[in-house]
C-alpha atoms as a PDB file:
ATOM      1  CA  UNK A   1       0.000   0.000   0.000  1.00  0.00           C
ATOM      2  CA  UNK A   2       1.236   3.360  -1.040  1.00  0.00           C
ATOM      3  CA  UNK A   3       0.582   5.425   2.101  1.00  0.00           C
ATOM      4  CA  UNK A   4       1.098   8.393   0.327  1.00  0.00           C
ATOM      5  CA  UNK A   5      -1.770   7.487  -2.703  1.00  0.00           C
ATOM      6  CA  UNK A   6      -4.638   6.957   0.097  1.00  0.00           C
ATOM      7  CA  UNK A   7      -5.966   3.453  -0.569  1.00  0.00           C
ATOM      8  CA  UNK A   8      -4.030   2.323  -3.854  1.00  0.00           C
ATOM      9  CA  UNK A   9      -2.175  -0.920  -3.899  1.00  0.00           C
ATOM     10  CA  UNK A  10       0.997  -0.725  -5.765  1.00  0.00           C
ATOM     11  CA  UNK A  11       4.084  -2.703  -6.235  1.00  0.00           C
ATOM     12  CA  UNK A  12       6.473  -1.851  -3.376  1.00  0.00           C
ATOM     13  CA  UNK A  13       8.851  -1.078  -6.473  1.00  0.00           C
ATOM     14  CA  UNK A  14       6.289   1.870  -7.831  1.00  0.00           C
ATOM     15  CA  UNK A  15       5.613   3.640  -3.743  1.00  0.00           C
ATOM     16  CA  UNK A  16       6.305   7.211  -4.035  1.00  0.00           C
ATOM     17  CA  UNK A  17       8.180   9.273  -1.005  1.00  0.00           C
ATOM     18  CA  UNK A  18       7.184  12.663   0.151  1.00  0.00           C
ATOM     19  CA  UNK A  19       9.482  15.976   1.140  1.00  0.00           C
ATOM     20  CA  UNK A  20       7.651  19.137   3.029  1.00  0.00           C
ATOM     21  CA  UNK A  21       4.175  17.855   1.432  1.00  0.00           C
ATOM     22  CA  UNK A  22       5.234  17.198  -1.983  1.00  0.00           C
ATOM     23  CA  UNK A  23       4.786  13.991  -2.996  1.00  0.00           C
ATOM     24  CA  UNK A  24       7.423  12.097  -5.545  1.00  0.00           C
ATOM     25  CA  UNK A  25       7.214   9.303  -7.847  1.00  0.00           C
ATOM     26  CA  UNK A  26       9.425   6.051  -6.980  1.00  0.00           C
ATOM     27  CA  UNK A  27      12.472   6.956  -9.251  1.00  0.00           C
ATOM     28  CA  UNK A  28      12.544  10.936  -8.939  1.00  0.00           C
ATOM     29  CA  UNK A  29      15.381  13.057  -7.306  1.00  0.00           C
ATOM     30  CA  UNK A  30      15.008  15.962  -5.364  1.00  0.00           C
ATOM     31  CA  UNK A  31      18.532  17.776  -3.872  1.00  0.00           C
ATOM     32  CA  UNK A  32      18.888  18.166  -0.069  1.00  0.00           C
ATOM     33  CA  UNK A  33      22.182  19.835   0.279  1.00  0.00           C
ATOM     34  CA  UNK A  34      25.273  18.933  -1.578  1.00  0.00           C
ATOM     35  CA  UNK A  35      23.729  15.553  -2.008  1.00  0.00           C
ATOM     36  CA  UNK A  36      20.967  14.167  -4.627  1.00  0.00           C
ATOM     37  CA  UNK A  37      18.367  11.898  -2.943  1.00  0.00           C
ATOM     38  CA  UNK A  38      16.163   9.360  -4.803  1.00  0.00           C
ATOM     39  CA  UNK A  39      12.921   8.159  -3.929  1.00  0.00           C
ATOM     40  CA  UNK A  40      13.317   4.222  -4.662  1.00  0.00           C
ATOM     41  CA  UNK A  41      10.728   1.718  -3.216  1.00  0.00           C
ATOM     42  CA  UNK A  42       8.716   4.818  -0.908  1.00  0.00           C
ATOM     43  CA  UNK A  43      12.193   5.630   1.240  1.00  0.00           C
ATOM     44  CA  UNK A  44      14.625   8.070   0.658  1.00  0.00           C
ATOM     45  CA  UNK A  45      18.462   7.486  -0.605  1.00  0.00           C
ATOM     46  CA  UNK A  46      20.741  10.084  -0.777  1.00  0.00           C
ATOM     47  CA  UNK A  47      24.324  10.056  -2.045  1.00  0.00           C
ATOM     48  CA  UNK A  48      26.927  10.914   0.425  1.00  0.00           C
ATOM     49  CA  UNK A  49      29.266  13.588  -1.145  1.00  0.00           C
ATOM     50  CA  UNK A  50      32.322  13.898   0.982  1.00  0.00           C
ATOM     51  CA  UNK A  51      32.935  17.016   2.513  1.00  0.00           C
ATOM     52  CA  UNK A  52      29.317  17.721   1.630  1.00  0.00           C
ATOM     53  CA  UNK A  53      28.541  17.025   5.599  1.00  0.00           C
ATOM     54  CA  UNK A  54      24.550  16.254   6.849  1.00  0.00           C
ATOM     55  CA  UNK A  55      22.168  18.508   7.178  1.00  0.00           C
ATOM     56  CA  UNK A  56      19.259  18.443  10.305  1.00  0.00           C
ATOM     57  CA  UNK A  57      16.771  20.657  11.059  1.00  0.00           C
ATOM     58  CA  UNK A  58      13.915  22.415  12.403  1.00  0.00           C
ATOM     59  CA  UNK A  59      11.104  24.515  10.806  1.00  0.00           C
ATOM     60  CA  UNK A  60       7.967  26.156  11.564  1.00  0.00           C
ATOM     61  CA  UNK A  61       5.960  24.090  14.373  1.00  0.00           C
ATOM     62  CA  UNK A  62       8.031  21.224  15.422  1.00  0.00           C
ATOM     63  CA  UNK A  63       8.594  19.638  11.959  1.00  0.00           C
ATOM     64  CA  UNK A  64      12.420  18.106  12.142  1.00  0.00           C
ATOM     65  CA  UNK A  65      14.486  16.325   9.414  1.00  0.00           C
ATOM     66  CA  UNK A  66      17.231  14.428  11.055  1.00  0.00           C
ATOM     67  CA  UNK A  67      20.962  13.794   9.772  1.00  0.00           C
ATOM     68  CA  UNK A  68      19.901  10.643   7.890  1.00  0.00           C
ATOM     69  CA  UNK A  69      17.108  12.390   6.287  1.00  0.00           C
ATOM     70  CA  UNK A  70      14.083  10.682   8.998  1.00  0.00           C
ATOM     71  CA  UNK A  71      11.282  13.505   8.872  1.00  0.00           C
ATOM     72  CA  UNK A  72       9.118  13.551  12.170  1.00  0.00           C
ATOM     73  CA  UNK A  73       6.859  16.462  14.035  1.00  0.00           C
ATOM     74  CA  UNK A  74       6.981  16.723  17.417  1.00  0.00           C
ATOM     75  CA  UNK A  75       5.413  19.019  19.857  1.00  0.00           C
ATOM     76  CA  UNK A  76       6.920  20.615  22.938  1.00  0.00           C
ATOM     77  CA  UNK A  77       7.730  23.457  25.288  1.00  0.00           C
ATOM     78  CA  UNK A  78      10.951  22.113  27.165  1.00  0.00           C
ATOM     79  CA  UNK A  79      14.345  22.778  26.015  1.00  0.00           C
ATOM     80  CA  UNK A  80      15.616  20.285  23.969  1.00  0.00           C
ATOM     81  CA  UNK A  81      19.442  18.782  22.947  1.00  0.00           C
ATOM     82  CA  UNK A  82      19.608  19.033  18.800  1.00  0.00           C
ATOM     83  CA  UNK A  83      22.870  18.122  18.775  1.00  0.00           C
ATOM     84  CA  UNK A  84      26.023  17.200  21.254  1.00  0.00           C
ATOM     85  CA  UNK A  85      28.958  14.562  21.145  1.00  0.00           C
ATOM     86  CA  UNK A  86      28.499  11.985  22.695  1.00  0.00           C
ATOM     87  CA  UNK A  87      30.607   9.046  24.040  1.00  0.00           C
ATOM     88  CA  UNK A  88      29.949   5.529  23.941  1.00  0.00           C
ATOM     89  CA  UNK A  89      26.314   6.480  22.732  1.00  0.00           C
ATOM     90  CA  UNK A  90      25.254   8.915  25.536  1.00  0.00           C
ATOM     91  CA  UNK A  91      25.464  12.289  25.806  1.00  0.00           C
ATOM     92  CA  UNK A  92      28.393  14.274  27.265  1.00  0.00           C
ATOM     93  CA  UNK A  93      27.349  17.274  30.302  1.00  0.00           C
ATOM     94  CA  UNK A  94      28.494  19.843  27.957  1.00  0.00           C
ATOM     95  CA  UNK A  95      27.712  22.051  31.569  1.00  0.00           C
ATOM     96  CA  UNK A  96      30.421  20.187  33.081  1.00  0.00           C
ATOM     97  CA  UNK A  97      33.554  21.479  31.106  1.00  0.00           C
ATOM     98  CA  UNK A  98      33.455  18.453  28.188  1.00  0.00           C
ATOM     99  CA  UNK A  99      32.071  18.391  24.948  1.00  0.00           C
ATOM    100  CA  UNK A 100      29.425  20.715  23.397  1.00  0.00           C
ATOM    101  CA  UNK A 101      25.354  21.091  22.904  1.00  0.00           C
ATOM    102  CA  UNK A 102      23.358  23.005  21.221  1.00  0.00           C
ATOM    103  CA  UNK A 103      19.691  23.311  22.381  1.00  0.00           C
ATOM    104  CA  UNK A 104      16.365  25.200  21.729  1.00  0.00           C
ATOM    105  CA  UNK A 105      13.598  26.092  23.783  1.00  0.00           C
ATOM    106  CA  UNK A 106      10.320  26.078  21.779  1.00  0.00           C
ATOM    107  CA  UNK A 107       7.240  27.991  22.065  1.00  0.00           C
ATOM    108  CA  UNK A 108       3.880  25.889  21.820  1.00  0.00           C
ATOM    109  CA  UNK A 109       2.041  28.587  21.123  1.00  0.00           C
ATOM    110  CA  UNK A 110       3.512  30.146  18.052  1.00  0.00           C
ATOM    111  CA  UNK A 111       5.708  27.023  17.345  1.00  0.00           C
ATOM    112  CA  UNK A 112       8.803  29.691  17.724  1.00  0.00           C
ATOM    113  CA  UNK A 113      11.762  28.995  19.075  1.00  0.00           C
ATOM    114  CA  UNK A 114      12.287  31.148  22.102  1.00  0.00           C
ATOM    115  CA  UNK A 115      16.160  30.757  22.895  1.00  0.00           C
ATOM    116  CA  UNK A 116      18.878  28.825  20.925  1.00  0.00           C
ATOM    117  CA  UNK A 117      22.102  28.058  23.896  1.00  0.00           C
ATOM    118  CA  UNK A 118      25.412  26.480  22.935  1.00  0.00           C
ATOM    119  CA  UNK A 119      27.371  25.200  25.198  1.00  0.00           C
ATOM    120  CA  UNK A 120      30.950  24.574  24.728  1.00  0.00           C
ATOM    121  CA  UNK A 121      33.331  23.575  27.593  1.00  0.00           C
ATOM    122  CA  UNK A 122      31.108  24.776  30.495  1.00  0.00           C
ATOM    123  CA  UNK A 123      30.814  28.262  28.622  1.00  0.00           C
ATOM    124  CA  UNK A 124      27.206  28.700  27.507  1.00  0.00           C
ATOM    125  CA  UNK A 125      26.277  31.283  24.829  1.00  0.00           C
ATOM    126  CA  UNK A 126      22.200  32.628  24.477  1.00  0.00           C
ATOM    127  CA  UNK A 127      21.808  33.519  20.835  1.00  0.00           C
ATOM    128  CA  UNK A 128      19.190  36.312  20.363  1.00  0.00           C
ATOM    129  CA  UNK A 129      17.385  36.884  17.440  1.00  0.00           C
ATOM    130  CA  UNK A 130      19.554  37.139  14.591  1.00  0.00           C
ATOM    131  CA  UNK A 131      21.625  40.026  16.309  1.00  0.00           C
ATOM    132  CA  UNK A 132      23.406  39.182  19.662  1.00  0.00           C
ATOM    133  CA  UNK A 133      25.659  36.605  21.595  1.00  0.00           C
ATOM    134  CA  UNK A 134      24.992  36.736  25.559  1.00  0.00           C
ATOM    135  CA  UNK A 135      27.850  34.801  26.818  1.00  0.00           C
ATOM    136  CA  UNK A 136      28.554  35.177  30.411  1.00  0.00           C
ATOM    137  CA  UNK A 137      25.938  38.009  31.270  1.00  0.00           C
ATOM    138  CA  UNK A 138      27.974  39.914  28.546  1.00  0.00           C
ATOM    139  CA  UNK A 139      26.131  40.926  24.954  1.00  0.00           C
ATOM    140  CA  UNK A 140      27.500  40.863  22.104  1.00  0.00           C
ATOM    141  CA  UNK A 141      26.670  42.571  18.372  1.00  0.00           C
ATOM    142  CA  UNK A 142      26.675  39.955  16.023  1.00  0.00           C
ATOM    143  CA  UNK A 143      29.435  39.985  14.168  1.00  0.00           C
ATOM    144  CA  UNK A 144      31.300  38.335  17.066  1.00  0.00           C
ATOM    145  CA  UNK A 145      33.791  35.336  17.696  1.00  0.00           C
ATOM    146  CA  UNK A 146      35.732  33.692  20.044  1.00  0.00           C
ATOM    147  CA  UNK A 147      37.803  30.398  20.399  1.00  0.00           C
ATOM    148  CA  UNK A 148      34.828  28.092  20.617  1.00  0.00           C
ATOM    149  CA  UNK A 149      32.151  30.400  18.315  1.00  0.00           C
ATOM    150  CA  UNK A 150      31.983  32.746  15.461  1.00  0.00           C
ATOM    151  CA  UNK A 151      28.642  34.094  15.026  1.00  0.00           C
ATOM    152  CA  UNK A 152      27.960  36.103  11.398  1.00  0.00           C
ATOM    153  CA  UNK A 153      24.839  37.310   9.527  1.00  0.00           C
ATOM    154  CA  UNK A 154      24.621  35.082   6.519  1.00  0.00           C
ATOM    155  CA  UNK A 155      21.813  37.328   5.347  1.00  0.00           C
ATOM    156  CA  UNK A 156      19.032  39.453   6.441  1.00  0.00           C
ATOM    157  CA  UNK A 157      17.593  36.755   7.665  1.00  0.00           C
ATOM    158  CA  UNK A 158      19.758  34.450   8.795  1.00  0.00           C
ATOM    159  CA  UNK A 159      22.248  34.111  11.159  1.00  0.00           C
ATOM    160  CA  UNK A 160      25.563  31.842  10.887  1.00  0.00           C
ATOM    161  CA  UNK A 161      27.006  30.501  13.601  1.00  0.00           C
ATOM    162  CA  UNK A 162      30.241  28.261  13.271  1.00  0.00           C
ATOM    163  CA  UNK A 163      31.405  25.901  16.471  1.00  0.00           C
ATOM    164  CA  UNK A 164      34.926  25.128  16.992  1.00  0.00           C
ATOM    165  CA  UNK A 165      34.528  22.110  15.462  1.00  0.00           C
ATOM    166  CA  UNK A 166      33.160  23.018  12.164  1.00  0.00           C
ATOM    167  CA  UNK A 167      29.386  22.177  12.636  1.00  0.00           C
ATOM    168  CA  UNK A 168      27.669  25.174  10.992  1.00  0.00           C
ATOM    169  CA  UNK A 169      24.460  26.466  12.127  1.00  0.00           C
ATOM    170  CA  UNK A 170      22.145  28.827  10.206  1.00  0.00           C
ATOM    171  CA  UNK A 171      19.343  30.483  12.230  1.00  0.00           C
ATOM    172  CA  UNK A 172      16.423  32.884  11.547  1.00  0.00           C
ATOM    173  CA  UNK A 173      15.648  33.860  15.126  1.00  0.00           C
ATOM    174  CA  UNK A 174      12.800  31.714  15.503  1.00  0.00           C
ATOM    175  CA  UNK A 175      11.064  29.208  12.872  1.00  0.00           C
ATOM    176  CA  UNK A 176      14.052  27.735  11.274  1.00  0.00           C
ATOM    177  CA  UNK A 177      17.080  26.049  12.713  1.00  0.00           C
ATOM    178  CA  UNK A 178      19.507  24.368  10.007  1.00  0.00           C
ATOM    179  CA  UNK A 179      22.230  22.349  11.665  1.00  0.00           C
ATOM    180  CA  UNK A 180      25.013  20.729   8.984  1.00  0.00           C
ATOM    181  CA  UNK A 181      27.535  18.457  10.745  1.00  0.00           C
ATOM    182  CA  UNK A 182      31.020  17.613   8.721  1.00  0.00           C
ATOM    183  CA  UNK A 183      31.564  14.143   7.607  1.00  0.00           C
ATOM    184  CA  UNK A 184      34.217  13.576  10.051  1.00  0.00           C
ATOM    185  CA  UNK A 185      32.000  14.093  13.481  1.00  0.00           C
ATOM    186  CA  UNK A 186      29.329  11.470  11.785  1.00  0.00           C
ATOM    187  CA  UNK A 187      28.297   8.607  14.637  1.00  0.00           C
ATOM    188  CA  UNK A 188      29.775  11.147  17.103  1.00  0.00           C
ATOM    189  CA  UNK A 189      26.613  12.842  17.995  1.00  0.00           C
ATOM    190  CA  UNK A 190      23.546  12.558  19.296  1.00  0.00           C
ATOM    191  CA  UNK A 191      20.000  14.382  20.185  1.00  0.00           C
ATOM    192  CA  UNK A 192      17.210  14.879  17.848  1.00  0.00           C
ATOM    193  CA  UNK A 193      19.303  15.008  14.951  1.00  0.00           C
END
């Protein structure tokens, strides 16, 4: 059964897959990143371009795409890991002076996120909006870097944010949160991505 036709049987061979709503034919391509994905059999396979990284992310109310392309919604108004490392397939206490995390608080209501943190080392830094870096009760005007952060306005909507370890981050302030990890930190992270 083709969930995505409503009731029609097809050959598992012939199931289409579906990106943000649109709906695509077993065989078609669609790009996500530096990588072409094909639909084949109703699931998603996308090349993996080295140096091209993965891509997970967050837009409007709670709908995430995950490094290895999973799509799920989920609802909440905690603050929530996206991504840290992680050691021996938990999560390091990025508050305890190892490792890093970067988390988001979401908004129920308007299905904003309210605060974006990143903690490095024990050093946390509160991004806000697309214009400042509060890092130790200090603020910052964006553009701003240190050892562990740079933070840069890729446009006028976006913000850039680049961790000491090369995983960019491109954020709008509040409905969209693109994380892309390098190829070397793959199966060294975890959270919802």
């Amino acid at each position: 059964r083709d969930e995505n036709a409503g009731s029609l049987c097809v050959p598992v061979s012939q199931c289409s897959c579906s990106h943000n709503g649109q709906i695509y034919r077993s065989g078609d391509s669609r790009t996500h990143g530096c990588n072409e994905c094909f639909c084949v059999s109703g699931r998603w396979q996308c090349s993996k371009t080295p140096g091209c990284g993965s891509e997970c992310s967050v837009t409007g109310f709670g709908h995430y795409t995950t490094l290895d392309h999973t799509e799920f919604s989920f609802y909440g108004d905690e603050e929530y890991v996206m991504i840290g490392n992680c050691e021996h397939g938990s999560p390091v206490d990025a508050n305890m002076g190892q490792g890093f995390s970067v988390t988001t608080r979401r908004e129920r209501v308007e299905g904003k996120s309210r605060e974006l943190s990143i903690t490095v080392a024990g050093q946390k830094f509160s991004i806000i909006g697309i214009t400042q870096v509060v890092t130790n009760g200090d603020e910052h005007i964006v553009p701003w870097d240190n050892r562990f952060l740079k933070a840069e306005r890729a446009s006028s909507l976006f913000l850039s944010l680049t961790l000491f370890n090369n995983i960019k981050i491109r954020w709008d302030g509040s409905h969209q949160l693109m994380i892309t990890v390098p190829d070397e930190l793959q199966g060294q992270v975890c959270g919802l991505c």
